[in-house]
N, C-alpha and C. Protein backbone atom coordinates (compact mmCIF):
# COMPACT_ATOMS: atom_id res chain seq x y z
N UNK A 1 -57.47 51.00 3.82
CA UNK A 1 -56.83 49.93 4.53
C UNK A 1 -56.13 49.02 3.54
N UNK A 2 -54.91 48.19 4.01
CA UNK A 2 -54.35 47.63 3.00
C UNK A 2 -55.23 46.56 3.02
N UNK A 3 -55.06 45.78 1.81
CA UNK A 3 -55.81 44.17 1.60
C UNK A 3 -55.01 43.20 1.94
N UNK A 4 -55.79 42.16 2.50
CA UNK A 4 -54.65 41.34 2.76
C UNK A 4 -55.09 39.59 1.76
N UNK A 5 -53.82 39.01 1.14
CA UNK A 5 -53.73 38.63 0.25
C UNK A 5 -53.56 37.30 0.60
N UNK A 6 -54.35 36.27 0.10
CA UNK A 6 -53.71 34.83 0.77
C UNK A 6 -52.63 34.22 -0.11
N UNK A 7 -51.49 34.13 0.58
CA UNK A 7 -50.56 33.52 -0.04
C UNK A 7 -50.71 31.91 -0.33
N UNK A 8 -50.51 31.45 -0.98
CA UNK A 8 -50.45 29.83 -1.24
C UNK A 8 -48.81 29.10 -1.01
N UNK A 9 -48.98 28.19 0.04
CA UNK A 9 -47.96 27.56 0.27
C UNK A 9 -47.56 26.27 -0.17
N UNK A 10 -46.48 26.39 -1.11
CA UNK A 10 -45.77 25.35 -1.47
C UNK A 10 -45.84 23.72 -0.80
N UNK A 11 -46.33 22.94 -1.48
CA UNK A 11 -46.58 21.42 -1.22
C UNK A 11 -45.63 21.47 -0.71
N UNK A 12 -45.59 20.52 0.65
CA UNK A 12 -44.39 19.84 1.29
C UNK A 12 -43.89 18.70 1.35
N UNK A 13 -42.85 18.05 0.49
CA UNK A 13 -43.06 16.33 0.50
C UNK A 13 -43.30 16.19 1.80
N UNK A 14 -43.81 14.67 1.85
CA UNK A 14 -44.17 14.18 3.21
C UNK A 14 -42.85 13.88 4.39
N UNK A 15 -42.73 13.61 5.20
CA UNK A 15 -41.43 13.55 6.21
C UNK A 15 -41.01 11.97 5.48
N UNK A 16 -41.67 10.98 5.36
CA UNK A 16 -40.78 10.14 5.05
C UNK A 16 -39.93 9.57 3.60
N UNK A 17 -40.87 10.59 2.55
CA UNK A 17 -40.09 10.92 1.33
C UNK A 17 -38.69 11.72 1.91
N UNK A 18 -38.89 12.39 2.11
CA UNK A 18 -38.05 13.81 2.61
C UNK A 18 -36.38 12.41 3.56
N UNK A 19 -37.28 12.28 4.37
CA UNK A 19 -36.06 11.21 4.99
C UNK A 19 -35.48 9.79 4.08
N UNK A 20 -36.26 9.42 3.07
CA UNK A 20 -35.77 8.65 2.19
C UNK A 20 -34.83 9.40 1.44
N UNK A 21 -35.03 10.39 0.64
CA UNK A 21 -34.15 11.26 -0.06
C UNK A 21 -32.87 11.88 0.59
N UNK A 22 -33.02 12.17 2.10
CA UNK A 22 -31.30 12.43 2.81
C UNK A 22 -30.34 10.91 2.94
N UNK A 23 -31.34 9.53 3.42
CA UNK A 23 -30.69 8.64 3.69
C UNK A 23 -29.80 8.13 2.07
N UNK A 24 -30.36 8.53 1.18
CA UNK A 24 -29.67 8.14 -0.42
C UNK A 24 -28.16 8.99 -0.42
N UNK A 25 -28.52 9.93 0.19
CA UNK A 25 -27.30 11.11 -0.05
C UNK A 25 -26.09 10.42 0.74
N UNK A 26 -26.44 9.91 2.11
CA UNK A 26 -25.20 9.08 2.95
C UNK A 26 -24.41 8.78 2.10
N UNK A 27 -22.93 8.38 2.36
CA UNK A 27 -21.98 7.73 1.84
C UNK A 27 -21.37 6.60 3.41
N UNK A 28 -21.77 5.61 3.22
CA UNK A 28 -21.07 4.90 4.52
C UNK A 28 -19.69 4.33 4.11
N UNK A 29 -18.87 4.27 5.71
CA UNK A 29 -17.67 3.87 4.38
C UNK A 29 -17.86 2.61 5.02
N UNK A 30 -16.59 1.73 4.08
CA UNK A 30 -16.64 0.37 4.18
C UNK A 30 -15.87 -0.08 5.63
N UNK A 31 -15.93 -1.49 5.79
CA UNK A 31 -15.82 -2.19 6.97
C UNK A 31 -14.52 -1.90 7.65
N UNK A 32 -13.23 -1.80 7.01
CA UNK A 32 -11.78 -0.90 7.18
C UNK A 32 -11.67 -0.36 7.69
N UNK A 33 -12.41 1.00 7.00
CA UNK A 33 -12.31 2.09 7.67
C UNK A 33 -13.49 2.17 9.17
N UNK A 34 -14.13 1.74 8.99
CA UNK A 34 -14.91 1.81 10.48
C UNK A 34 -14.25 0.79 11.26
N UNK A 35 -13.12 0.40 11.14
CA UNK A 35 -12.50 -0.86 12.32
C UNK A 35 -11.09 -0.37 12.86
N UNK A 36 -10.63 0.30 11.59
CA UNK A 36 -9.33 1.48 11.90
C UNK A 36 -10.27 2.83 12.95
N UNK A 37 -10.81 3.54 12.65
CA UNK A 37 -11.19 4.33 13.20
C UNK A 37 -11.85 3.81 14.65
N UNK A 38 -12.20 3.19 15.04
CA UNK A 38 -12.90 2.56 16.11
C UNK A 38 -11.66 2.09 17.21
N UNK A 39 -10.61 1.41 16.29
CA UNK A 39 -9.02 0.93 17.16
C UNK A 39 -8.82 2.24 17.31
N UNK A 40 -8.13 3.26 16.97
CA UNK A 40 -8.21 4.51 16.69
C UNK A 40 -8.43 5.26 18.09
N UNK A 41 -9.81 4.90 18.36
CA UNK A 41 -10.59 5.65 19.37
C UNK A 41 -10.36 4.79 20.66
N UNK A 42 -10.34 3.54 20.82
CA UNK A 42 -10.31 3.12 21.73
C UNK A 42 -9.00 3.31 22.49
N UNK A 43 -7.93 3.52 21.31
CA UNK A 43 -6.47 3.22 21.88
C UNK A 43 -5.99 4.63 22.93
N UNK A 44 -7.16 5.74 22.00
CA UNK A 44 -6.74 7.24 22.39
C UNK A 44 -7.66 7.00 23.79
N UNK A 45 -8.72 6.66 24.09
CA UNK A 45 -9.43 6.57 25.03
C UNK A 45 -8.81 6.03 26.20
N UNK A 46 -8.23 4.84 25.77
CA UNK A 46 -7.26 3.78 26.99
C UNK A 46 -6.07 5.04 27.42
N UNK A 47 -5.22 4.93 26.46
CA UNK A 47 -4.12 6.33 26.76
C UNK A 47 -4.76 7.71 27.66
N UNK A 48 -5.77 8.15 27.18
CA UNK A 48 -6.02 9.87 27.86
C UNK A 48 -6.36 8.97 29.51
N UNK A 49 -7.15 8.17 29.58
CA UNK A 49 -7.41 7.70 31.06
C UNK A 49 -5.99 7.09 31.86
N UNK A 50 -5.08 6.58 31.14
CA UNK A 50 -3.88 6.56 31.81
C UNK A 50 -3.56 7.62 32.51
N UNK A 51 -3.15 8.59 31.58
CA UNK A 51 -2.89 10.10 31.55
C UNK A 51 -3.05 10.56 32.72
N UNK A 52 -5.07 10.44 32.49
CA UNK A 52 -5.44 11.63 33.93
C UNK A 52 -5.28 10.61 35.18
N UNK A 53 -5.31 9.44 35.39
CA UNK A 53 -4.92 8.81 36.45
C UNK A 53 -3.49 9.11 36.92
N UNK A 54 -2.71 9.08 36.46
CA UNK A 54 -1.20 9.33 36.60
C UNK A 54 -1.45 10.69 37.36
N UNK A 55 -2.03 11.54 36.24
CA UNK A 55 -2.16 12.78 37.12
C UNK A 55 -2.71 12.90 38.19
N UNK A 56 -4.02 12.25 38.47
CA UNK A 56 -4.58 12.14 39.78
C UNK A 56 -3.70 11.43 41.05
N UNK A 57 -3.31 10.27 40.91
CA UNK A 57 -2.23 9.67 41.45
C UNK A 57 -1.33 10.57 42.42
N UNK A 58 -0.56 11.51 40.78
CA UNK A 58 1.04 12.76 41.42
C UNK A 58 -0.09 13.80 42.25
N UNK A 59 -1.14 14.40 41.84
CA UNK A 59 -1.38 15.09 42.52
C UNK A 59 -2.56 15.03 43.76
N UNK A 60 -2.37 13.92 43.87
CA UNK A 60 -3.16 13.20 45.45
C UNK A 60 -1.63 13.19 46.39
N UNK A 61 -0.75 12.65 46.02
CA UNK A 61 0.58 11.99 46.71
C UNK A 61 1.04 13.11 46.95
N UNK A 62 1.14 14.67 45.60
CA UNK A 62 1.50 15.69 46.49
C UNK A 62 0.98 16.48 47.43
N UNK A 63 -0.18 16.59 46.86
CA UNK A 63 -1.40 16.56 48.23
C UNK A 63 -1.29 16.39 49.98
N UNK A 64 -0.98 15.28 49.55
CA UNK A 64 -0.75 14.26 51.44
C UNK A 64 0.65 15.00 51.71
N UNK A 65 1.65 15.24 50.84
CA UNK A 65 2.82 15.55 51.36
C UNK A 65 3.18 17.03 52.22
N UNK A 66 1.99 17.85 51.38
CA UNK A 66 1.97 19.49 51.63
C UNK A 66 1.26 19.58 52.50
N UNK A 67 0.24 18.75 52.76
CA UNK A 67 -1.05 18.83 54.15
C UNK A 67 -0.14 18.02 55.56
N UNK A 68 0.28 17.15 55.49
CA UNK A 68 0.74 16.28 56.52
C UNK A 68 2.07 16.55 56.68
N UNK A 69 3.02 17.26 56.25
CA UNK A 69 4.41 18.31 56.46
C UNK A 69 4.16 19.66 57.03
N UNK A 70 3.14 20.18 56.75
CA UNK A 70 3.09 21.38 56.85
C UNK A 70 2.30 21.78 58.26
């Protein structure tokens, strides 16, 4: 029969060493760039909801026109 062998497993730092050591690695950027990027998002956000309203709008109005003509 084969033998079976106890392997020894490698110490594990603890979880909050481990999470101290990723949070060092971060790079945050500075106040600028998170205020550009944020205008950024909001402006694209305001715009795409224009967008699909407009679209909802044309295609409600053509809607009523093809149901209530036809």
């Amino acid at each position: 029969m084969a033998e079976t062998t106890k392997t020894e497993k490698a110490t594990k730092p603890s979880f909050i060493k481990g999470l101290k050591a990723e949070f060092k690695k971060i790079v945050w950027p500075d106040q600028e760039t998170v205020v550009k990027q944020s205008a950024t998002v909001v402006v694209i956000t305001v715009l795409l909801g224009a967008v699909i309203a407009l679209l909802d709008f044309a295609i409600t109005k053509g809607l009523n026109i093809i149901l209530f003509l036809g």
